[in-house]
N, C-alpha and C. Protein backbone atom coordinates (compact mmCIF):
# COMPACT_ATOMS: atom_id res chain seq x y z
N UNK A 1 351.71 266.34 13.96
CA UNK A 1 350.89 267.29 14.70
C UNK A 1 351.64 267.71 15.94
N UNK A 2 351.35 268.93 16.24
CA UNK A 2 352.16 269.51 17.35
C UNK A 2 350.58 269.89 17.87
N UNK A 3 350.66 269.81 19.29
CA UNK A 3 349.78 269.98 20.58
C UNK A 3 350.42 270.83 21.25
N UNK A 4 349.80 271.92 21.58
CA UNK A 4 350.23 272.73 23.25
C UNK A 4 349.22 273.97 23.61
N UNK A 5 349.71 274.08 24.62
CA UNK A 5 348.38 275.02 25.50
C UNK A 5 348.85 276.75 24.90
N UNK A 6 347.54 277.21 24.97
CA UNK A 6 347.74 278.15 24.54
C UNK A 6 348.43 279.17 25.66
N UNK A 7 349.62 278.90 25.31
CA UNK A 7 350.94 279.91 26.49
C UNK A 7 351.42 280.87 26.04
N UNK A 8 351.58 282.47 25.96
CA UNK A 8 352.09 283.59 25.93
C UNK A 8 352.49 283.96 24.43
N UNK A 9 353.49 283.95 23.24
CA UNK A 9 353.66 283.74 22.23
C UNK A 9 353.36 282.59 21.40
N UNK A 10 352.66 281.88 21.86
CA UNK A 10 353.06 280.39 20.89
C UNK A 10 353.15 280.34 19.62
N UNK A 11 352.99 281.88 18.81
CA UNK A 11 353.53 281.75 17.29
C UNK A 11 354.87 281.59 17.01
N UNK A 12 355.50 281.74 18.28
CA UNK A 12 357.05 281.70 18.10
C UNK A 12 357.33 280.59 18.07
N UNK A 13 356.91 279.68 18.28
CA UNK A 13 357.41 278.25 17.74
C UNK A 13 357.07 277.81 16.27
N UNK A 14 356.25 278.30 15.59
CA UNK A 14 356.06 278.11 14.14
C UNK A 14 357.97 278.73 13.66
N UNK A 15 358.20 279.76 14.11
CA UNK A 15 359.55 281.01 13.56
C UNK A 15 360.57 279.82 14.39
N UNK A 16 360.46 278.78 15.19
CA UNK A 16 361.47 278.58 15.54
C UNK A 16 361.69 276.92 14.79
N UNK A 17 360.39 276.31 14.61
CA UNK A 17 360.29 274.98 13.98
C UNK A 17 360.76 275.29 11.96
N UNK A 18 360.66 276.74 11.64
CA UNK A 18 361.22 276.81 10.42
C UNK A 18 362.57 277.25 10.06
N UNK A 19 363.17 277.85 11.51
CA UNK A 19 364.78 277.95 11.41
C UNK A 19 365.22 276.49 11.27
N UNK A 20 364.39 276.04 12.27
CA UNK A 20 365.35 274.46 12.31
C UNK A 20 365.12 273.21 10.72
N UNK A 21 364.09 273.95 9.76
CA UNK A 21 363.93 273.05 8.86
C UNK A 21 362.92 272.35 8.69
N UNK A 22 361.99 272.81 9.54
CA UNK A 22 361.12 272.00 10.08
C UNK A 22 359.62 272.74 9.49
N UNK A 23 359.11 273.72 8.41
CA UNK A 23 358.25 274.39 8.56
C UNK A 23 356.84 273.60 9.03
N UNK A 24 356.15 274.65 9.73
CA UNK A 24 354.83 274.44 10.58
C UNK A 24 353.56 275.51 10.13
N UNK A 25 352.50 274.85 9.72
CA UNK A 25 351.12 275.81 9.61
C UNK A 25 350.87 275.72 10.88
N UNK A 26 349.65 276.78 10.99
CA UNK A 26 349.33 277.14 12.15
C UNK A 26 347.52 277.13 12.37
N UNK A 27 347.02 276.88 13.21
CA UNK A 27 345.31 276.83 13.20
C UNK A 27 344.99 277.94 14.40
N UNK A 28 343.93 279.03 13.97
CA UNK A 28 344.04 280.11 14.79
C UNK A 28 342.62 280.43 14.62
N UNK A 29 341.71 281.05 15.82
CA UNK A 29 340.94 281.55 15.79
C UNK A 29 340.33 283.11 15.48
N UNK A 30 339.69 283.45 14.73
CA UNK A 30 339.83 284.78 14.03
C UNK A 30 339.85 285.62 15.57
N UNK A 31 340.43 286.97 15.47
CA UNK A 31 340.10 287.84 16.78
C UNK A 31 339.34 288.50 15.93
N UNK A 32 338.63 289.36 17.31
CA UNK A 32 337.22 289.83 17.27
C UNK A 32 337.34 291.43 16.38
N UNK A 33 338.24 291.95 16.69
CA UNK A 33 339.09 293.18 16.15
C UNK A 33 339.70 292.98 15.16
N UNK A 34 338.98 293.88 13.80
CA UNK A 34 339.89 293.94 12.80
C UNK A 34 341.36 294.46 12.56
N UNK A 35 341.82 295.10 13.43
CA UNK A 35 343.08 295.37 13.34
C UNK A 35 343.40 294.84 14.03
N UNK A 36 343.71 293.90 14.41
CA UNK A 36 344.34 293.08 15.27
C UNK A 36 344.26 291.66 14.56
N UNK A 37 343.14 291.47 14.05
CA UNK A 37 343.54 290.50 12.87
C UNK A 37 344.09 290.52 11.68
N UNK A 38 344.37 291.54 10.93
CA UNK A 38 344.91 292.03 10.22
C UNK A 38 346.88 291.82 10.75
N UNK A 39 346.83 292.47 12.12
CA UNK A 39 348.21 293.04 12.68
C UNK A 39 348.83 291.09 12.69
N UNK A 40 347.84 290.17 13.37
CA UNK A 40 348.60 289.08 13.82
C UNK A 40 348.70 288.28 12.52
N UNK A 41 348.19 288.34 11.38
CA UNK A 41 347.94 287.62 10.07
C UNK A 41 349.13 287.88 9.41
N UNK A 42 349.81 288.98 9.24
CA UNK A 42 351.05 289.40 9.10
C UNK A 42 352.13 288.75 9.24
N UNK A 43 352.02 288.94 11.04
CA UNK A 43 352.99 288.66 12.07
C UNK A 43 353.04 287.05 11.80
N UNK A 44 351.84 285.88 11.59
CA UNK A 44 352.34 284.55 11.73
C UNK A 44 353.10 284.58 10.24
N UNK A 45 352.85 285.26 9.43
CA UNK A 45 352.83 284.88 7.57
C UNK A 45 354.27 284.81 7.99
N UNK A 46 355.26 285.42 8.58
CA UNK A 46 356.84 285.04 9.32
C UNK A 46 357.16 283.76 9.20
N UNK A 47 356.65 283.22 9.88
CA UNK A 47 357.28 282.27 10.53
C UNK A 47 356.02 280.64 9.76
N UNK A 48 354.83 280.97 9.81
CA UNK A 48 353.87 279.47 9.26
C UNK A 48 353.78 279.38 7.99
N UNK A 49 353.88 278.11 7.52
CA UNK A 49 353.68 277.74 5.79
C UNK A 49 352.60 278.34 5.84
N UNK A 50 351.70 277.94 6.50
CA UNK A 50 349.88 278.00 5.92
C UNK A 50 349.50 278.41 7.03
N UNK A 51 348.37 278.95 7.49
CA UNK A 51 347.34 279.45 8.72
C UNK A 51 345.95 278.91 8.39
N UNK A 52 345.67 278.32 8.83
CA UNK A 52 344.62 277.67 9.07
C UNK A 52 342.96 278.20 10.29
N UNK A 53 342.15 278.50 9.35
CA UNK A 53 340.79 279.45 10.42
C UNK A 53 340.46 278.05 11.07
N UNK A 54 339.83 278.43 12.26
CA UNK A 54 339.20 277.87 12.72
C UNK A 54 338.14 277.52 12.74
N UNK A 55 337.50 276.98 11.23
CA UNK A 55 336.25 277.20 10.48
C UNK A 55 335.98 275.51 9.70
N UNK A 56 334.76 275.77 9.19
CA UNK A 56 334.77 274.41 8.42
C UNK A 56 335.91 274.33 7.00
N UNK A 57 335.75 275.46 6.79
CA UNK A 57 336.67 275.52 5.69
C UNK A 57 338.37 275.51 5.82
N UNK A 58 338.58 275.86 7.24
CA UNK A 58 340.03 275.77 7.35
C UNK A 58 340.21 274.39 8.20
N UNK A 59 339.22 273.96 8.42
CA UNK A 59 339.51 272.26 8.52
C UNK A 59 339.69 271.32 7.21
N UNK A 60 338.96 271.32 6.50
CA UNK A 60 339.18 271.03 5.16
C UNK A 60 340.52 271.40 4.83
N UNK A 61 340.91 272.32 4.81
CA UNK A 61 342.32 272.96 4.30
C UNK A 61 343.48 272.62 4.77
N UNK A 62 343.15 272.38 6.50
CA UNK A 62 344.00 271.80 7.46
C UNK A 62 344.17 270.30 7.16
N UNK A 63 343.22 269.38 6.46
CA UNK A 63 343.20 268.23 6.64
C UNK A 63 343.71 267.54 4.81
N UNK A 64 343.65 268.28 4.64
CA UNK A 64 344.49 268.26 3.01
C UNK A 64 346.28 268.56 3.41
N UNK A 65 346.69 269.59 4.10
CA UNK A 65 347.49 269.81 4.36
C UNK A 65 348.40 268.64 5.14
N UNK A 66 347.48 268.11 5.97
CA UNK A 66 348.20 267.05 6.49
C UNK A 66 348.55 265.51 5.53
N UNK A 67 347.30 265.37 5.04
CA UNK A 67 347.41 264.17 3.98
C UNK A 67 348.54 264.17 3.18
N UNK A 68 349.62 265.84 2.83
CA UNK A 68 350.58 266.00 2.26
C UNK A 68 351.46 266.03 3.16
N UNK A 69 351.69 265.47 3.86
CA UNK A 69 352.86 265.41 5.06
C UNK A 69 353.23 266.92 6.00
N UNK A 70 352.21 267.47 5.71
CA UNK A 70 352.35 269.12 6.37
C UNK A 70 352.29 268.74 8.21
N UNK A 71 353.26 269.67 8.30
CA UNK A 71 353.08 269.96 9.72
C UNK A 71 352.16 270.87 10.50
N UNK A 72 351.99 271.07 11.40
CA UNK A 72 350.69 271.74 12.05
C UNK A 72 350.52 272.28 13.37
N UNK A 73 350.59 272.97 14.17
CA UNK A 73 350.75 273.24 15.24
C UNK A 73 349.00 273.36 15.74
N UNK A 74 348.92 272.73 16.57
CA UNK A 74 347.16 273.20 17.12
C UNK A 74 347.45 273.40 18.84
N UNK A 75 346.21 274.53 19.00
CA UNK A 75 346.20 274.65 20.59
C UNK A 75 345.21 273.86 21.49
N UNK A 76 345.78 273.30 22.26
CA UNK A 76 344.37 272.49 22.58
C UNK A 76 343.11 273.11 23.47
N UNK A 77 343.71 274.62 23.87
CA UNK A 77 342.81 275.43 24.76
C UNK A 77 342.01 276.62 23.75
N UNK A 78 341.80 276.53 22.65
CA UNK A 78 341.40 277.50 21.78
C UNK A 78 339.98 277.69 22.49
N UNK A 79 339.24 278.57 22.66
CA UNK A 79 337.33 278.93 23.01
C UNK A 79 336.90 278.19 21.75
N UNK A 80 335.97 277.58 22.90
CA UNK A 80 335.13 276.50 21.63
C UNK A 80 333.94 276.75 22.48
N UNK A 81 332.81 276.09 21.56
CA UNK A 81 331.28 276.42 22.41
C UNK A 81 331.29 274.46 22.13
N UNK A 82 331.87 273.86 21.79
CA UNK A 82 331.42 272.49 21.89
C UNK A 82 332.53 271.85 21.81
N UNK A 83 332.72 270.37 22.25
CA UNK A 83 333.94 269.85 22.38
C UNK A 83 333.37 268.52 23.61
N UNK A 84 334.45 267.95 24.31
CA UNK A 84 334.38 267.36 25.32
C UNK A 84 334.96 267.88 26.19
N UNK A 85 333.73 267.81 27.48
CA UNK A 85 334.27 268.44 28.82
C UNK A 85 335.62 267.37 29.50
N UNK A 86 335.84 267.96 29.95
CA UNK A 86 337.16 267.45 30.75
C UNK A 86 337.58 268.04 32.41
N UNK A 87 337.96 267.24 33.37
CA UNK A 87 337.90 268.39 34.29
C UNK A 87 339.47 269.36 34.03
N UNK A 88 339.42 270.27 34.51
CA UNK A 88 340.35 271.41 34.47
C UNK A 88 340.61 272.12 35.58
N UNK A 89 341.88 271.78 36.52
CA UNK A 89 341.73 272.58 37.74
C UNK A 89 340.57 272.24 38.74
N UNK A 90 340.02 271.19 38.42
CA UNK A 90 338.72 270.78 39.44
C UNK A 90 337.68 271.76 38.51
N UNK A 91 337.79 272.01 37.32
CA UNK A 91 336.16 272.88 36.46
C UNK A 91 336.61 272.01 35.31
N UNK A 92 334.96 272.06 34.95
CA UNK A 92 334.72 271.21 33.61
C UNK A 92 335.38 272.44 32.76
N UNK A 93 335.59 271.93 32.17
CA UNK A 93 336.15 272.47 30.30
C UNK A 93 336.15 272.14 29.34
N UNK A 94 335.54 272.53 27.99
CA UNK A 94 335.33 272.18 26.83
C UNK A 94 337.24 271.78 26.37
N UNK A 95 337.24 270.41 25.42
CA UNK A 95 338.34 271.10 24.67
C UNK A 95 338.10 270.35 23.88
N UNK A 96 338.76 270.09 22.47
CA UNK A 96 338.62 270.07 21.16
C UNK A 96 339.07 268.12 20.41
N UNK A 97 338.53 268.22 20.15
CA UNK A 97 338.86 266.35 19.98
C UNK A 97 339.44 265.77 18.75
N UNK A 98 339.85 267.02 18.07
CA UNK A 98 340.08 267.13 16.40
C UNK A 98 341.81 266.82 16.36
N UNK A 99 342.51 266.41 17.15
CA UNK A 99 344.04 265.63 16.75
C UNK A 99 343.72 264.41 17.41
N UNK A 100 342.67 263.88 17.86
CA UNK A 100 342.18 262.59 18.14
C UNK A 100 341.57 261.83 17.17
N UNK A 101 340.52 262.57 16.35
CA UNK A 101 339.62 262.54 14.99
C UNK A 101 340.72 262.24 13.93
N UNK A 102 342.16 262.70 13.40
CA UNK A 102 343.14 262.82 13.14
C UNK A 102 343.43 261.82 13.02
């Protein structure tokens, strides 16, 4: 499992973990805009084995994937409406407990 904050491109590390040999799925939250989900679905199919929703069903999918030695990139700042608060900057913040569950 790969962990990191959601920072500026971070699909570019899926394109850079499969130059090196290394391929990586990816877990992503749908955007709200159909062309724009459409445009970025594309853009990861580059560089990630698999893409993974951020759904019950792409947990399932995600968690099969791993049982096969798959790699995985997750963000730990994705919008969630539930999770454990944490402080953040001195503010509570939800974040996600699912590479702990793992």
């Amino acid at each position: 499992l790969v962990v990191t904050a959601h920072l500026a491109n971070w699909e570019i590390g899926s394109f850079a973990s499969a130059g090196l040999g290394w391929p990586m799925a990816v877990v992503y939250r749908e955007p709200n805009a159909p062309f724009v989900r459409t445009l970025l679905h594309r853009m990861r199919e580059g560089g990630a084995t698999a893409q993974f929703s951020k759904s019950t069903d792409g947990g399932i999918a995600l968690l099969r994937h791993v049982q096969q030695n798959g790699a995985v990139g997750i963000l730990m700042d994705q919008r969630l409406t539930d999770g454990v608060e944490v402080p953040f900057l001195d503010r509570p913040a939800l974040t996600t407990t699912i590479v702990a569950q793992m």
